[in-house]
Protein backbone atom coordinates (compact mmCIF):
# COMPACT_ATOMS: atom_id res chain seq x y z
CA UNK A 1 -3.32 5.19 16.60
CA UNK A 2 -2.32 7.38 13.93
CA UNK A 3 -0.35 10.72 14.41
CA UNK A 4 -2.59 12.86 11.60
CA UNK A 5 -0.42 15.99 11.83
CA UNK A 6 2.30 13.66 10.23
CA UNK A 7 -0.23 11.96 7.69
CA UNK A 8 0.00 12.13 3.54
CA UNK A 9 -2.67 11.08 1.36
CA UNK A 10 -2.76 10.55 -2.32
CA UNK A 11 -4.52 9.19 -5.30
CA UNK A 12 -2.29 7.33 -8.20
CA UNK A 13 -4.36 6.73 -10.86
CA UNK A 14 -2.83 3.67 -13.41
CA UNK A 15 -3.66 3.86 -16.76
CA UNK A 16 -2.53 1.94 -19.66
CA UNK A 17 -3.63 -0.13 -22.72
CA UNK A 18 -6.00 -2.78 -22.17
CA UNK A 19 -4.29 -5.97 -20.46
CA UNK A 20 -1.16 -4.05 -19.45
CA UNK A 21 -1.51 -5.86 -16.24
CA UNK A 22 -2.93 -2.67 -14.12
CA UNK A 23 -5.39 -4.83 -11.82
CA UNK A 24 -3.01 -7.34 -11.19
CA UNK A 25 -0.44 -4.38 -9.97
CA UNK A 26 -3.08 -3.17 -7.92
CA UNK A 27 -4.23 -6.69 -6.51
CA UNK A 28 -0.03 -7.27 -5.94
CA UNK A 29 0.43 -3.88 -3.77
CA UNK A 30 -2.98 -4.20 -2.14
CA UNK A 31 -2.35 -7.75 -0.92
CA UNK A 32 -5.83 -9.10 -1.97
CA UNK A 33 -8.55 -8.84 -5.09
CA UNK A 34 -10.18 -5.60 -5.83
CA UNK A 35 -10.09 -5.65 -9.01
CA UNK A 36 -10.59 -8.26 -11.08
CA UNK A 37 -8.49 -10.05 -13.51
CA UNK A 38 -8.42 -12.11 -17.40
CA UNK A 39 -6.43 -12.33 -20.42
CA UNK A 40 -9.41 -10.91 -22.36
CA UNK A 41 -9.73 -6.54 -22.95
CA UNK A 42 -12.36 -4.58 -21.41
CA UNK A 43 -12.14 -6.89 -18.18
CA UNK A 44 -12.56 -3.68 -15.97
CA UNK A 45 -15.01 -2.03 -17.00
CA UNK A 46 -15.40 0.89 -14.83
CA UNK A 47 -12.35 2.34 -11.79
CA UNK A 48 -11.88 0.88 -8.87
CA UNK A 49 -9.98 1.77 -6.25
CA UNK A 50 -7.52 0.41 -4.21
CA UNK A 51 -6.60 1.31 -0.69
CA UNK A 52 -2.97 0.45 0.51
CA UNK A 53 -0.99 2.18 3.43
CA UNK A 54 2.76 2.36 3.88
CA UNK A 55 3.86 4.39 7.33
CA UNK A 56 2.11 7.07 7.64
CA UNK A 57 0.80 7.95 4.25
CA UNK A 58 -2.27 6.61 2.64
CA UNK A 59 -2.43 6.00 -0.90
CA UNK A 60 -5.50 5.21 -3.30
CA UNK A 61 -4.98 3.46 -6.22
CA UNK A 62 -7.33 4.28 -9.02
CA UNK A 63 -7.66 1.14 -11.45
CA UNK A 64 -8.71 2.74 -14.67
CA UNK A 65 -10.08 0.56 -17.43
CA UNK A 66 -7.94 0.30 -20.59
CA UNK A 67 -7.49 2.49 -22.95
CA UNK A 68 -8.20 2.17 -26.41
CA UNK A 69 -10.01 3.93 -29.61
CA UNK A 70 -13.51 3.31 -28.83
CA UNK A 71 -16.43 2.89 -31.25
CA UNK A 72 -18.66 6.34 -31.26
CA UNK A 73 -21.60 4.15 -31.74
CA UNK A 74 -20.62 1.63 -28.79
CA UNK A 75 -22.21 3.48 -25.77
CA UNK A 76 -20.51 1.16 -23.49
CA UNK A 77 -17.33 2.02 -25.08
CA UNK A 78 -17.07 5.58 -24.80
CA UNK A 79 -17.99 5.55 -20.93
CA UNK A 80 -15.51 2.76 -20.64
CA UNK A 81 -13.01 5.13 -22.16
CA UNK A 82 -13.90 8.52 -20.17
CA UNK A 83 -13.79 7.03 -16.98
CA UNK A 84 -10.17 5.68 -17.36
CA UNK A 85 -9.57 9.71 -17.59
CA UNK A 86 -11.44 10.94 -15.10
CA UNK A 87 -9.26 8.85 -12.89
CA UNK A 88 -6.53 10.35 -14.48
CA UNK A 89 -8.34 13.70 -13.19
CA UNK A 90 -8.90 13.46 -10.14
CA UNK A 91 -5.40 11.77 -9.07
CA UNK A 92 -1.81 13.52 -7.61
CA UNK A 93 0.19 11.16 -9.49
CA UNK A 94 -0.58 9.06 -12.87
CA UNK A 95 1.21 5.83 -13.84
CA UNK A 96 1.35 4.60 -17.47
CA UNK A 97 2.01 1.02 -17.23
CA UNK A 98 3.27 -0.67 -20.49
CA UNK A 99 3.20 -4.07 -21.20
CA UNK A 100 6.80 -4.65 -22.82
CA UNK A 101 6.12 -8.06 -23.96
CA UNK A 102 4.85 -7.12 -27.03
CA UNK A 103 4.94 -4.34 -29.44
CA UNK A 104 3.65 -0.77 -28.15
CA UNK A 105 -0.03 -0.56 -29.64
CA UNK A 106 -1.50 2.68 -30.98
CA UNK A 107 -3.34 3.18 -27.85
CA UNK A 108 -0.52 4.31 -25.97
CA UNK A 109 0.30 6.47 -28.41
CA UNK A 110 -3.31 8.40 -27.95
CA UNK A 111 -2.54 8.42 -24.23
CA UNK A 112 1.02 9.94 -24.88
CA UNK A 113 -1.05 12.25 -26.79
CA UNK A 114 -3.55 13.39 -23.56
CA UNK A 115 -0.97 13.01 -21.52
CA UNK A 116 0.22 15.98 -22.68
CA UNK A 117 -2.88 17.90 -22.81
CA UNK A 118 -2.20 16.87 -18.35
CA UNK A 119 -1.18 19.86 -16.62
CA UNK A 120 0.54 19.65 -13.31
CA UNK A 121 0.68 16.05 -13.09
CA UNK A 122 3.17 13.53 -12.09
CA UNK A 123 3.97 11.17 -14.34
CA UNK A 124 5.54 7.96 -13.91
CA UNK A 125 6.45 5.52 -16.58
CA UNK A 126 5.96 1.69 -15.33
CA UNK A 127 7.57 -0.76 -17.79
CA UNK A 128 5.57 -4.23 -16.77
CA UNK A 129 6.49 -7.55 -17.67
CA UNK A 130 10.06 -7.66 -18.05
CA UNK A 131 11.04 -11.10 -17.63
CA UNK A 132 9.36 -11.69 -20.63
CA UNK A 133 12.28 -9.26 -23.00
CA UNK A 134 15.85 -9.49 -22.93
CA UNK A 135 17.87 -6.43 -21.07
CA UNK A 136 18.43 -4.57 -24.41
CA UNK A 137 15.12 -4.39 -25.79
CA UNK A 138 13.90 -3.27 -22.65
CA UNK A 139 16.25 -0.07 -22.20
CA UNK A 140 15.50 0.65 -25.89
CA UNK A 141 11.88 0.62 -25.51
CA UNK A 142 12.42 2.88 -22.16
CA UNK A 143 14.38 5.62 -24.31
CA UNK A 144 12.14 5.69 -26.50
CA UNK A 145 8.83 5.94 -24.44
CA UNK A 146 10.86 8.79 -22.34
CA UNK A 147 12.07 10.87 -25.85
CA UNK A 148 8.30 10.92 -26.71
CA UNK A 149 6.82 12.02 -22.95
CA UNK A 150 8.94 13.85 -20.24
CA UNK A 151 8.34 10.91 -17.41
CA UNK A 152 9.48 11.84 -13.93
CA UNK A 153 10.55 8.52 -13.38
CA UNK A 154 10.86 5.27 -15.09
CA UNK A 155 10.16 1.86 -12.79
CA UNK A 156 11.04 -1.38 -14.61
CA UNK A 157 8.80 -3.77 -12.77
CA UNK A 158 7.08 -7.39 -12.96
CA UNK A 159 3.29 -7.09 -11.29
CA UNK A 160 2.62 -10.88 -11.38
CA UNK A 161 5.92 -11.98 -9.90
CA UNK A 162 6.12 -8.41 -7.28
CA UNK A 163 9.48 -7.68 -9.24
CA UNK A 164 10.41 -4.29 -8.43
CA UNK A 165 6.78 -3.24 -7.09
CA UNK A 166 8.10 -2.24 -3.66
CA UNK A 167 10.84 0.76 -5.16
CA UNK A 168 7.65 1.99 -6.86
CA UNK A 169 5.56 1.91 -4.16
CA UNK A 170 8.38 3.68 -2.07
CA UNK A 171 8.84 5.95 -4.35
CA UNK A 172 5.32 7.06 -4.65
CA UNK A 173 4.96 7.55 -1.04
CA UNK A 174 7.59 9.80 -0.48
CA UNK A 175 5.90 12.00 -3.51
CA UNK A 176 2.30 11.90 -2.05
CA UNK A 177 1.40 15.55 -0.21
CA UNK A 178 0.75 15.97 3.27
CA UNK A 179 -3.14 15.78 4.47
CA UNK A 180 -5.71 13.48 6.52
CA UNK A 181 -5.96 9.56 5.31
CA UNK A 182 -9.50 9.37 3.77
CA UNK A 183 -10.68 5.90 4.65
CA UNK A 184 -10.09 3.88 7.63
CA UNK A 185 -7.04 1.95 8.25
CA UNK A 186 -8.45 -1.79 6.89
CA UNK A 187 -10.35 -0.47 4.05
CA UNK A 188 -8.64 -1.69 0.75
CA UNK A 189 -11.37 -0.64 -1.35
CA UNK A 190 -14.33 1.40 -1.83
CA UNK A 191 -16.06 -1.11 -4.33
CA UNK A 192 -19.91 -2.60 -2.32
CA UNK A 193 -19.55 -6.10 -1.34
CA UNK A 194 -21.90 -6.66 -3.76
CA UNK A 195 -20.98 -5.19 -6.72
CA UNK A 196 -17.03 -6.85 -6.04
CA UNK A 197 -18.99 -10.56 -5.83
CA UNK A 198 -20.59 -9.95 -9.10
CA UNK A 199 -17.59 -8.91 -10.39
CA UNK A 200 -15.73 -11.97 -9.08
CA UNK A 201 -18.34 -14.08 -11.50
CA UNK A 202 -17.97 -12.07 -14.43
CA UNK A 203 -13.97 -12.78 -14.51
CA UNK A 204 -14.92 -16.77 -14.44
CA UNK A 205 -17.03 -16.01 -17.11
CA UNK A 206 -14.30 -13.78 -18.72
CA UNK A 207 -12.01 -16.56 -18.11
CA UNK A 208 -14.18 -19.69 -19.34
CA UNK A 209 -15.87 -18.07 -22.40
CA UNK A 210 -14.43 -18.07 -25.52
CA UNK A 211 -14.29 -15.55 -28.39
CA UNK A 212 -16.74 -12.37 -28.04
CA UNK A 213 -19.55 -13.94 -25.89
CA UNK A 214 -18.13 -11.98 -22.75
CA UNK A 215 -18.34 -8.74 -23.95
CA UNK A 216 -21.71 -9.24 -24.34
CA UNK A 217 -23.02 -10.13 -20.83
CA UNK A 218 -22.84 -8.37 -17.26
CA UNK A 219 -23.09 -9.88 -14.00
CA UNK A 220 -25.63 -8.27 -10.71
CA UNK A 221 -25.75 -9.62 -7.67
CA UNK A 222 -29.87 -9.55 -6.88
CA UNK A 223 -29.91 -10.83 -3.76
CA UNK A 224 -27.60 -11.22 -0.83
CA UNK A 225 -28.78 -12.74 2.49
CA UNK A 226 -26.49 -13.15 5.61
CA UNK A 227 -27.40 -15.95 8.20
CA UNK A 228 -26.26 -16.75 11.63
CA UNK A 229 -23.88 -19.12 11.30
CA UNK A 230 -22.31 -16.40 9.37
CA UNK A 231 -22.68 -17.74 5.96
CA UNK A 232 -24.23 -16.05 3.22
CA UNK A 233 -26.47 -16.68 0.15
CA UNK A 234 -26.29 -14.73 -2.78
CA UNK A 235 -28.37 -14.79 -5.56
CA UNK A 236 -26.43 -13.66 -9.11
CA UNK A 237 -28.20 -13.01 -12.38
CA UNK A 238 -26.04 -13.59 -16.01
CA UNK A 239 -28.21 -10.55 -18.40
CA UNK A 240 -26.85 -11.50 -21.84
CA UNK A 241 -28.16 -9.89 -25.12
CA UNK A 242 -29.10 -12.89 -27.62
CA UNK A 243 -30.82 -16.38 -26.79
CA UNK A 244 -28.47 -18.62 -28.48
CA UNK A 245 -25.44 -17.55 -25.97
CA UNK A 246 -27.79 -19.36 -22.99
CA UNK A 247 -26.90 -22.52 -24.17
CA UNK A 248 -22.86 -21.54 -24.47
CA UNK A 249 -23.34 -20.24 -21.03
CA UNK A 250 -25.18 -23.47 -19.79
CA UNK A 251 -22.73 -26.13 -21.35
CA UNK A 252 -23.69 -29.81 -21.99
CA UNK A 253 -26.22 -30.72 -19.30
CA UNK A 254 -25.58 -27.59 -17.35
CA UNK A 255 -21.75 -28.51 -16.53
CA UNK A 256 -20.26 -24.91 -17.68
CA UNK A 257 -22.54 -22.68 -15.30
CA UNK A 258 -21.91 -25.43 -12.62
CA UNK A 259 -18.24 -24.82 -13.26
CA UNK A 260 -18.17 -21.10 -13.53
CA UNK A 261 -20.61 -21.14 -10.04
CA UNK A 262 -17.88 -23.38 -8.39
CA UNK A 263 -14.77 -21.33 -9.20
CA UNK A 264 -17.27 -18.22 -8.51
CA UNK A 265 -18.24 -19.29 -5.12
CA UNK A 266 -14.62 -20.39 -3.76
CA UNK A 267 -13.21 -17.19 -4.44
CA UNK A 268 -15.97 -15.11 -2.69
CA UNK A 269 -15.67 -17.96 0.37
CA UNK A 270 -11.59 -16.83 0.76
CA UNK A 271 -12.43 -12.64 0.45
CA UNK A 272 -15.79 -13.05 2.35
CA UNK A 273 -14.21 -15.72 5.08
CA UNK A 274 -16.79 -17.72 5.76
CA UNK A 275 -19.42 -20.13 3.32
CA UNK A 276 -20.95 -18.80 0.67
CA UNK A 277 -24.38 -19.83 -1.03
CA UNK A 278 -24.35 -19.29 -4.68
CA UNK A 279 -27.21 -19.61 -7.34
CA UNK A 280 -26.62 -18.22 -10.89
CA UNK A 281 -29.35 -17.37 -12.87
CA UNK A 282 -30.02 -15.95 -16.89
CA UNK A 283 -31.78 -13.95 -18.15
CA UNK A 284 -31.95 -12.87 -21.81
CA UNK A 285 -31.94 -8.85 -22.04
CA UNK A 286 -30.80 -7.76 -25.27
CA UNK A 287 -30.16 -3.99 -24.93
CA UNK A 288 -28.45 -4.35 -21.28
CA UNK A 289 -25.89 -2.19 -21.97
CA UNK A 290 -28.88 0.79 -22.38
CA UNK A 291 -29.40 0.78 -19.22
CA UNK A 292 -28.75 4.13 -17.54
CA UNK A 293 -29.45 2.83 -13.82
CA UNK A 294 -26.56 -0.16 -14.68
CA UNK A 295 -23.90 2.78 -15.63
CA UNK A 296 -25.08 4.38 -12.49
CA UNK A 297 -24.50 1.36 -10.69
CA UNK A 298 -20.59 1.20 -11.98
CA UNK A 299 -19.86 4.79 -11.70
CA UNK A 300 -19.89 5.40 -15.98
CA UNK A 301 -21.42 8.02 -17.27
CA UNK A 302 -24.18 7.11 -19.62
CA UNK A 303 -23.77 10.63 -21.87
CA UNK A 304 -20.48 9.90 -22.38
């Protein structure tokens, strides 16, 4: 049972360039998927959040999507953009996480820029992927991040491998105030079971696909039907804007949706625990990304 006059509670909201590795930090401190993950920008597409506990404080992770210059006329875009700072917003504590593998893009430069339009926020500089840069690049690219932005703290870290993920997450809750945990004690994310599964299949399709094609589709689970043996069918529909990416989608004889269902359906079996029924379906929808109710649906705003 937990002591609550002794609690702290937090949100640490991690933002970053697109592909700087923040899910896969997330999914490393978490200790499971809740957010998912490809070598392709844009994967997350709206925030997530991730629940972790360490003694007696609480701390929520707020997954932002990348950020990056966004096209005025790309609708999708902009409320991609705007809810990576409304994370920023609402949380105690931001992290900048900076993939040092390769050369700091102008987007982080616009978020250095914000960042200092952020009153009376924490700030923590998170320097990811540093067994792939030697020792010297590495401090030089830390002095110079921390002459342009006054970081409280600078965490050298590797989020795939867990390198140097547990100082930060020390040090982050020893900074979090005092207050009431605001979930229970095995939540680890706020994100519908069914919204996370149709996630799951969009990052096979992120991770299959080649070229644009993903940024043009979006996964929804339609259906999802428990049984008592405990298993579960779920029915998941592929809304992409042009007929000629159905056949891409399809493959030779229907082998790439059979693959993308396979890899789709074993994941959900080991977060879900038990068998999982999956049918994938398309459907041709060209102005998908219009839809208000679907920004609704992942917490963007539409006006944005």
């Amino acid at each position: 049972m937990t002591d609550t006059q002794n609690t702290k509670f937090g949100f640490a909201a991690v933002i970053g360039e697109p592909n700087a590795g923040k899910s896969t930090l997330i999914n490393n401190i978490i200790g499971t998927k809740v957010s998912i993950v490809s070598a392709k920008v844009q994967t997350t597409r709206t925030r997530v959040l991730g629940i972790v506990i360490e003694d007696q404080t609480q701390i929520v992770f707020v997954d932002t999507p990348g950020i990056f210059q966004p096209d005025n006329k790309n609708k999708l875009e902009r409320a991609i953009v705007a809810s990576a700072w409304e994370g920023v917003a609402e949380s105690e504590v931001i992290l900048l996480l900076v993939d040092v593998s390769k050369k700091i893009g102008g987007s982080t430069k616009i978020i250095l820029e914000r960042l200092q339009q952020e009153t009376g926020k924490r700030c923590i500089l998170v320097l990811n992927k540093i067994d792939r840069i030697n020792p010297q690049a590495l401090l030089t690219i830390s002095q110079q991040l921390n002459e342009e932005y006054d970081f409280e703290a600078t965490f050298m870290i590797s989020a795939l491998k867990g390198k140097g993920v547990s100082d930060l997450l020390k040090y982050l809750k020893d900074k979090m105030p005092a207050g009431p945990w605001h979930f229970p004690e095995d939540q680890v994310t706020d994100m519908p079971m069914r919204l996370m599964a149709a996630e799951v299949t969009r990052e096979k399709l992120f991770k299959t696909l080649h070229q644009e094609l993903p940024y043009h589709l979006t996964v929804e689970t339609e259906n999802w039907e428990p049984f008592e043996n405990g298993s579960i069918k779920i029915d998941q529909t592929i809304f992409i804007a042009r007929e000629a990416h159905k056949k891409i989608i399809l493959g030779k004889g229907g082998a790439m949706i059979k693959k993308i269902g396979q890899m789709s359906r074993e994941e959900l079996e080991d977060i879900l625990e038990t068998q999982v029924h999956l049918k994938l379906f398309i459907k041709v929808q060209e102005n998908w990304f219009d839809d208000e109710d679907r920004y609704e649906m992942w917490g963007l705003n539409s006006k944005a």
